[in-house]
C-alpha atoms as a PDB file:
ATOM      1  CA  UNK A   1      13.955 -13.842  23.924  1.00  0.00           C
ATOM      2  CA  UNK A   2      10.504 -15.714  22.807  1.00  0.00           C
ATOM      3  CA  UNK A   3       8.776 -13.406  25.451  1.00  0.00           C
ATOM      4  CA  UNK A   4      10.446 -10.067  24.931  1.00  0.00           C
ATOM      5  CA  UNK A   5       9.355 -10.640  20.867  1.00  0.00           C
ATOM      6  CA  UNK A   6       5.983 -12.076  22.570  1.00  0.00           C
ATOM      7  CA  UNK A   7       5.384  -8.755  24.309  1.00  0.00           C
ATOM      8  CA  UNK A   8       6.690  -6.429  21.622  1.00  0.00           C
ATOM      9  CA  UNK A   9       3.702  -7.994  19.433  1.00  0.00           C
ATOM     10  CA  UNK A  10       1.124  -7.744  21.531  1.00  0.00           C
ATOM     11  CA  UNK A  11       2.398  -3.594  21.609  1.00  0.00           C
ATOM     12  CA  UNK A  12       2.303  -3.638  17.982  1.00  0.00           C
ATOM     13  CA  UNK A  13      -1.038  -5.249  18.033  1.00  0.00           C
ATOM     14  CA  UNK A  14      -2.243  -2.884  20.794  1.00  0.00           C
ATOM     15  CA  UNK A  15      -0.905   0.160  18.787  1.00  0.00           C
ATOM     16  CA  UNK A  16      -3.233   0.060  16.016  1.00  0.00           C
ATOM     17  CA  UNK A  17      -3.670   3.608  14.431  1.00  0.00           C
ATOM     18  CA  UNK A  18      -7.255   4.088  15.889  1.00  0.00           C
ATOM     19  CA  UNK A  19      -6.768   2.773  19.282  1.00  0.00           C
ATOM     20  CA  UNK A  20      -3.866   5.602  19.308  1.00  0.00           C
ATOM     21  CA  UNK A  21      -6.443   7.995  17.810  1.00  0.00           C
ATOM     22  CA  UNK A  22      -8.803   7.063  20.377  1.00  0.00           C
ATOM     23  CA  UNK A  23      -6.253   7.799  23.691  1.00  0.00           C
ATOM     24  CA  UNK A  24      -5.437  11.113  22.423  1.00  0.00           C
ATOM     25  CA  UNK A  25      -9.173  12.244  22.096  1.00  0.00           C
ATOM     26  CA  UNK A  26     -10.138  10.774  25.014  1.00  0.00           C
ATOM     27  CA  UNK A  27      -7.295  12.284  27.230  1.00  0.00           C
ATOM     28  CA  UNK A  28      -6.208  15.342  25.805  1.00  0.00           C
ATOM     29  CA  UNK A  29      -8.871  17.477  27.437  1.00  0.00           C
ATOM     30  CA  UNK A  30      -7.603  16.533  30.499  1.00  0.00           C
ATOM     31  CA  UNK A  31      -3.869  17.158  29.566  1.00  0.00           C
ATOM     32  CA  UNK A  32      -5.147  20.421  28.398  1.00  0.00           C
ATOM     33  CA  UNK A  33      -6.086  21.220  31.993  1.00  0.00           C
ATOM     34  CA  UNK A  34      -3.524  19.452  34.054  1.00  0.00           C
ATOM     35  CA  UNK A  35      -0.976  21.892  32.176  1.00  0.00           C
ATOM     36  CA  UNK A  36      -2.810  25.150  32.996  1.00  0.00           C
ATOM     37  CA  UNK A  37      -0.999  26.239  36.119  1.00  0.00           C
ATOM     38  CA  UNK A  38      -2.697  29.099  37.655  1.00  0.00           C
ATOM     39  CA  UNK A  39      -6.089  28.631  36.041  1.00  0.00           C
ATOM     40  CA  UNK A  40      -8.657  28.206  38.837  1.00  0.00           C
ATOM     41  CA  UNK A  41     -10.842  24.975  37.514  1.00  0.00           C
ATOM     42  CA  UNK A  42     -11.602  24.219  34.010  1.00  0.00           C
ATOM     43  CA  UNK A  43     -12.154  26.667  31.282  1.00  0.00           C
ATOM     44  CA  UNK A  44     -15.519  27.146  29.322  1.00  0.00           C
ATOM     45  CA  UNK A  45     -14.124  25.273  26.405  1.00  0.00           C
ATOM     46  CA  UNK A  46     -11.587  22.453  24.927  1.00  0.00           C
ATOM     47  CA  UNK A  47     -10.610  25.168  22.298  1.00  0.00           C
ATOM     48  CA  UNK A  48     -10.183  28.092  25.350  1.00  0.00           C
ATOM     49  CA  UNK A  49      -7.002  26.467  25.928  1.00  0.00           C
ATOM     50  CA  UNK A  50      -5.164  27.229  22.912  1.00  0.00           C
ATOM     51  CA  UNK A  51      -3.832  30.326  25.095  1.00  0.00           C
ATOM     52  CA  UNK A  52      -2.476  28.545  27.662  1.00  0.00           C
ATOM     53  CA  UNK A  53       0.804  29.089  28.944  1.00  0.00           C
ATOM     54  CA  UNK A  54       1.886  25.783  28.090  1.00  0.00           C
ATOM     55  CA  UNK A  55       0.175  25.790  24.873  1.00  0.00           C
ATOM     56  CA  UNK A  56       1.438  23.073  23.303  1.00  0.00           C
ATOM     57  CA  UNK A  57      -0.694  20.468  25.171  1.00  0.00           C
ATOM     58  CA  UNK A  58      -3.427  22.359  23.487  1.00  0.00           C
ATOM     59  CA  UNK A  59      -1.798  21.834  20.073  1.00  0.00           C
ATOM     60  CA  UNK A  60      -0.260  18.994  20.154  1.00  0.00           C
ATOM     61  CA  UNK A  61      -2.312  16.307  20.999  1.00  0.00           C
ATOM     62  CA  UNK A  62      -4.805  18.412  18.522  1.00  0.00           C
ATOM     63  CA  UNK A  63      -2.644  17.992  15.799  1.00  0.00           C
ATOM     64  CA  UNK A  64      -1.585  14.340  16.658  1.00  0.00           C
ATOM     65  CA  UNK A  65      -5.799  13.591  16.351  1.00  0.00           C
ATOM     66  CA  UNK A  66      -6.007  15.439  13.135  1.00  0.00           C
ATOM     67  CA  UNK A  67      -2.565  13.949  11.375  1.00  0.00           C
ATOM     68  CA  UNK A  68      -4.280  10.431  12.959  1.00  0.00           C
ATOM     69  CA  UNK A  69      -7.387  11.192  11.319  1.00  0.00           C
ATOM     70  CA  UNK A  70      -6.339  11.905   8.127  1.00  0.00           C
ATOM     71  CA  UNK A  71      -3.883   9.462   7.782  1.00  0.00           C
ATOM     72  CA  UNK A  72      -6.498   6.468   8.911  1.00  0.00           C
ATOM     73  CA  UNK A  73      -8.849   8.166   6.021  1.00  0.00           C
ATOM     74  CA  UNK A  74      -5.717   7.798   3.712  1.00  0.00           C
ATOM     75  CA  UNK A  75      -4.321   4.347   4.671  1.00  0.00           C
ATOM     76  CA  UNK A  76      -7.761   2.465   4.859  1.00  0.00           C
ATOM     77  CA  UNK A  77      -9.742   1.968   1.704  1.00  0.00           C
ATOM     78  CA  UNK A  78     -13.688   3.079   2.626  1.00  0.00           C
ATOM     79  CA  UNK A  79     -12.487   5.771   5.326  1.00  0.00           C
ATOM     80  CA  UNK A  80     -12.015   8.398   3.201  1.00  0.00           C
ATOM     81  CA  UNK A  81     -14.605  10.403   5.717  1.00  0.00           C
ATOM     82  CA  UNK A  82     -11.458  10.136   8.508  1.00  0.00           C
ATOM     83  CA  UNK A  83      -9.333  12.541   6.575  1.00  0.00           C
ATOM     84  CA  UNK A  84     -12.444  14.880   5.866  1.00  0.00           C
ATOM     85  CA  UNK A  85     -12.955  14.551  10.189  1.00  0.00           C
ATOM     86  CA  UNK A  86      -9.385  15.523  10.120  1.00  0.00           C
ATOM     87  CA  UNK A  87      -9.223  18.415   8.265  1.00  0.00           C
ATOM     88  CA  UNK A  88     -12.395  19.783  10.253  1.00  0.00           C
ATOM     89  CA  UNK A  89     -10.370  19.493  13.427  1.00  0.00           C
ATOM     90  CA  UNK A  90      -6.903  20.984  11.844  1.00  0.00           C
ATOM     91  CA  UNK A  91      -9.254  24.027  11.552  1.00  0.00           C
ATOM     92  CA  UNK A  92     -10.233  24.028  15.008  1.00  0.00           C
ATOM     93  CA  UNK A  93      -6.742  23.853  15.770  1.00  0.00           C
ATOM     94  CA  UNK A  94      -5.861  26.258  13.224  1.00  0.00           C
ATOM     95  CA  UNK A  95      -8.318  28.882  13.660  1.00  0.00           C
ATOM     96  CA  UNK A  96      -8.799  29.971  17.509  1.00  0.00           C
ATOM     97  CA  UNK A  97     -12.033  30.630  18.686  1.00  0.00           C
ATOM     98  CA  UNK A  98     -11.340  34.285  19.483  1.00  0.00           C
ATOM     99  CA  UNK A  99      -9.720  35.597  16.469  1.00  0.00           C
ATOM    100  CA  UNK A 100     -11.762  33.280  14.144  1.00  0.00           C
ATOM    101  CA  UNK A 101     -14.920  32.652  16.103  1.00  0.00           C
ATOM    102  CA  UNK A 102     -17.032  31.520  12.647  1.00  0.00           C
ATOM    103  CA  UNK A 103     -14.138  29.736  11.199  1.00  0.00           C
ATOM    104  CA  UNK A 104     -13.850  27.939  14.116  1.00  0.00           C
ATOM    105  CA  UNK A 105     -16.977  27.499  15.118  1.00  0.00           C
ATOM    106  CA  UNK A 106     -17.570  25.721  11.278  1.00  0.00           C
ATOM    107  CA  UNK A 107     -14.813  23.293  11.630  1.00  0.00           C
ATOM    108  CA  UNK A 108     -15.645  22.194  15.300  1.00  0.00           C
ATOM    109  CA  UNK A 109     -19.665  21.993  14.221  1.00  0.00           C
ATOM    110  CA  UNK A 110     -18.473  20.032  11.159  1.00  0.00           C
ATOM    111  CA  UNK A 111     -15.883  17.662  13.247  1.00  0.00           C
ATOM    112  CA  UNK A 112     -18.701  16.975  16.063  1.00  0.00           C
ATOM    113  CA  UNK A 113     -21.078  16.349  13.186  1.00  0.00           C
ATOM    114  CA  UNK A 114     -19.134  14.616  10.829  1.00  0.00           C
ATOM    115  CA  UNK A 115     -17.925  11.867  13.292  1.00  0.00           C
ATOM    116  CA  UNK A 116     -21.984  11.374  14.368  1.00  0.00           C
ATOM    117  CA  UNK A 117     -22.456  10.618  10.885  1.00  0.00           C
ATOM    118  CA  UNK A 118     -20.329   8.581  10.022  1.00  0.00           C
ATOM    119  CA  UNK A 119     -20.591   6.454  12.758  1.00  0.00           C
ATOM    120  CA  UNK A 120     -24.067   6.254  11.967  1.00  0.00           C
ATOM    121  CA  UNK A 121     -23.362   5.993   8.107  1.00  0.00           C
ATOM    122  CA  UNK A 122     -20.489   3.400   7.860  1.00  0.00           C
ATOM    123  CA  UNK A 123     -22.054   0.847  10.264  1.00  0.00           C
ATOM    124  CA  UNK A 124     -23.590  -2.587   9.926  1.00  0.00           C
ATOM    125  CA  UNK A 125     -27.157  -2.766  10.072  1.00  0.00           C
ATOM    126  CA  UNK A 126     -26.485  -5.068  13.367  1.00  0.00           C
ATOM    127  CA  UNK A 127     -24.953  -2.316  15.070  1.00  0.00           C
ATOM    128  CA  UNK A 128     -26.859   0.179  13.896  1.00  0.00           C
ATOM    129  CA  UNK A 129     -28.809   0.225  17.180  1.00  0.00           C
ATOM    130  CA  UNK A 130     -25.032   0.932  19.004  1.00  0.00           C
ATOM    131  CA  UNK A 131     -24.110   3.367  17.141  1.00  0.00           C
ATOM    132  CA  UNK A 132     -27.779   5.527  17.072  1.00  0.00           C
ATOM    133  CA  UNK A 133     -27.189   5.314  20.906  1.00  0.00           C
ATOM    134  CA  UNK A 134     -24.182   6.779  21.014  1.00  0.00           C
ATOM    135  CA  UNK A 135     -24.794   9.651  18.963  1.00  0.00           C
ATOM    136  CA  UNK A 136     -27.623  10.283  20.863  1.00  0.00           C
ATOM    137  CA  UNK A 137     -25.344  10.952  23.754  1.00  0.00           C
ATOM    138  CA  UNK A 138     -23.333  13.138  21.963  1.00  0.00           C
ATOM    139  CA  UNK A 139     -26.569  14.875  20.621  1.00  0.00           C
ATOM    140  CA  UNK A 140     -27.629  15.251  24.775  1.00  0.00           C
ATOM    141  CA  UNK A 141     -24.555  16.284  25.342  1.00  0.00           C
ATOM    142  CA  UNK A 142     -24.679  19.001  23.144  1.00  0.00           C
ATOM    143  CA  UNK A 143     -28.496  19.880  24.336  1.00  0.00           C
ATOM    144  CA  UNK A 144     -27.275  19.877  27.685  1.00  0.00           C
ATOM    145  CA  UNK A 145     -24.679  22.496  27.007  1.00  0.00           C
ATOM    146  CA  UNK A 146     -27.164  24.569  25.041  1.00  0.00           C
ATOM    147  CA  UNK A 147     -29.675  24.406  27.932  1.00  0.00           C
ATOM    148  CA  UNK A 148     -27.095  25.032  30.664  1.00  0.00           C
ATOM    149  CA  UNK A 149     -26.504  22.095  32.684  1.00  0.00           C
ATOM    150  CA  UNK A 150     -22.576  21.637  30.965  1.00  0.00           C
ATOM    151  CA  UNK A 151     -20.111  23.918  29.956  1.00  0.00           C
ATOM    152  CA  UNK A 152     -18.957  23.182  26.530  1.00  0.00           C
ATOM    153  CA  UNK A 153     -15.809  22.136  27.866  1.00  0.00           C
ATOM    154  CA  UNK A 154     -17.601  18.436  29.265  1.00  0.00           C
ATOM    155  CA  UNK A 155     -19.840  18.402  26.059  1.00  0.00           C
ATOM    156  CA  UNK A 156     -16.795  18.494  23.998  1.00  0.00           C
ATOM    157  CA  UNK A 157     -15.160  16.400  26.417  1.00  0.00           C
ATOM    158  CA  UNK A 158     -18.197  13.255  26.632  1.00  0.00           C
ATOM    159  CA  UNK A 159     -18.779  13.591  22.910  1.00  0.00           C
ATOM    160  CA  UNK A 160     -14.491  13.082  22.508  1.00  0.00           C
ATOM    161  CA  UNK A 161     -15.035  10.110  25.008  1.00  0.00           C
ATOM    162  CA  UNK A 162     -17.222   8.631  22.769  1.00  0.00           C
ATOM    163  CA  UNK A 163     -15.515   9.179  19.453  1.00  0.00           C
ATOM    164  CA  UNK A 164     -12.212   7.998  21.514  1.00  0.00           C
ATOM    165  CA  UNK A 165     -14.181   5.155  22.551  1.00  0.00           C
ATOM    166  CA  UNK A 166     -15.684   3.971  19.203  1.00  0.00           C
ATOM    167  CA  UNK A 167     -12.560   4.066  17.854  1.00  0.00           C
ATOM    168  CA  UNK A 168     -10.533   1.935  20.492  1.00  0.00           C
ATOM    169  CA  UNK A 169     -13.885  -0.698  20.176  1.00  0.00           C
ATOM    170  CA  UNK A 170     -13.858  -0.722  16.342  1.00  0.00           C
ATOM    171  CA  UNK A 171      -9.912  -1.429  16.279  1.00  0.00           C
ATOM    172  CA  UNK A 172     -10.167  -4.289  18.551  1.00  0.00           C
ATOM    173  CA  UNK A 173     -13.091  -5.570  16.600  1.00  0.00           C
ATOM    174  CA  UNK A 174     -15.668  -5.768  19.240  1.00  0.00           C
ATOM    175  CA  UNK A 175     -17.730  -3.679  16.577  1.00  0.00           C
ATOM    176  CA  UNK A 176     -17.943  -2.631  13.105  1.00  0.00           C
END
């Protein structure tokens, strides 16, 4: 019994609301594709599958990362700028980039943004280095889209990598 209750905390451990947060953003692009039968390849954007025939891996892992969000902003004194990152993406997920395109495009510019900041922002000065760097990727990322090299599917997709990442580092307090 010692090791079932032995295992069962190191889950609970594991399971920490921003490691969680920090799966879903880094896979749910890719769930996004595996579950678009017929498409040929990936589609220009994260947000181009929210018409998908199976749709909801477009909006549910969306919405798990935004309820996450918010509700790390909520729980944790000093993180009120989580639930602010969450409502930016509930109006990505909300407003479709067709129908809405400025909506949209507002709440994914201010999700993108918003987590560079604050990861830049809420740091110690120790790691301020880390952190510069890997909003810098995100930032080339971005360029590379606008100059052509990506699609904005794998900016979207490093830049969640990284957020994902940071995350999954900062709950098992390798960093700040």
């Amino acid at each position: 019994m010692k090791s079932f209750t032995d295992g069962i905390e190191k889950i609970t451990k594991f399971a920490r609301l921003e490691r969680i947060l920090g799966i879903v953003c880094i896979v749910a692009p890719g769930l996004m594709y595996l579950a678009d039968t017929g498409a040929k390849g990936f589609r220009n954007s994260i947000s181009a599958y929210y018409d998908m025939g199976n749709a909801m891996m477009f909006y549910v892992p969306l919405t798990v990362a935004f309820m996450l969000f918010v509700t790390n902003g909520v729980v944790k004194k000093g993180k009120f700028y989580n639930t602010m990152l969450g409502i930016m993406l509930a109006g990505v997920v909300l407003f479709n980039h067709d129908d809405f395109a400025v909506p949209h495009a507002i709440f994914a510019i201010g999700f993108f943004v918003g987590n560079g900041v604050a990861m830049v922002l809420y740091t110690s000065k120790k790691e301020l280095w880390f952190k510069v760097v890997l909003v810098a990727i995100i930032v080339a990322t971005l360029a590379a889209w606008l100059t052509g090299p990506l699609t904005l599917f794998w900016a979207e997709w490093i830049s969640l990598f990284i957020i994902g990442g940071h995350y999954i580092l900062e709950a098992s307090g390798l960093i700040d």
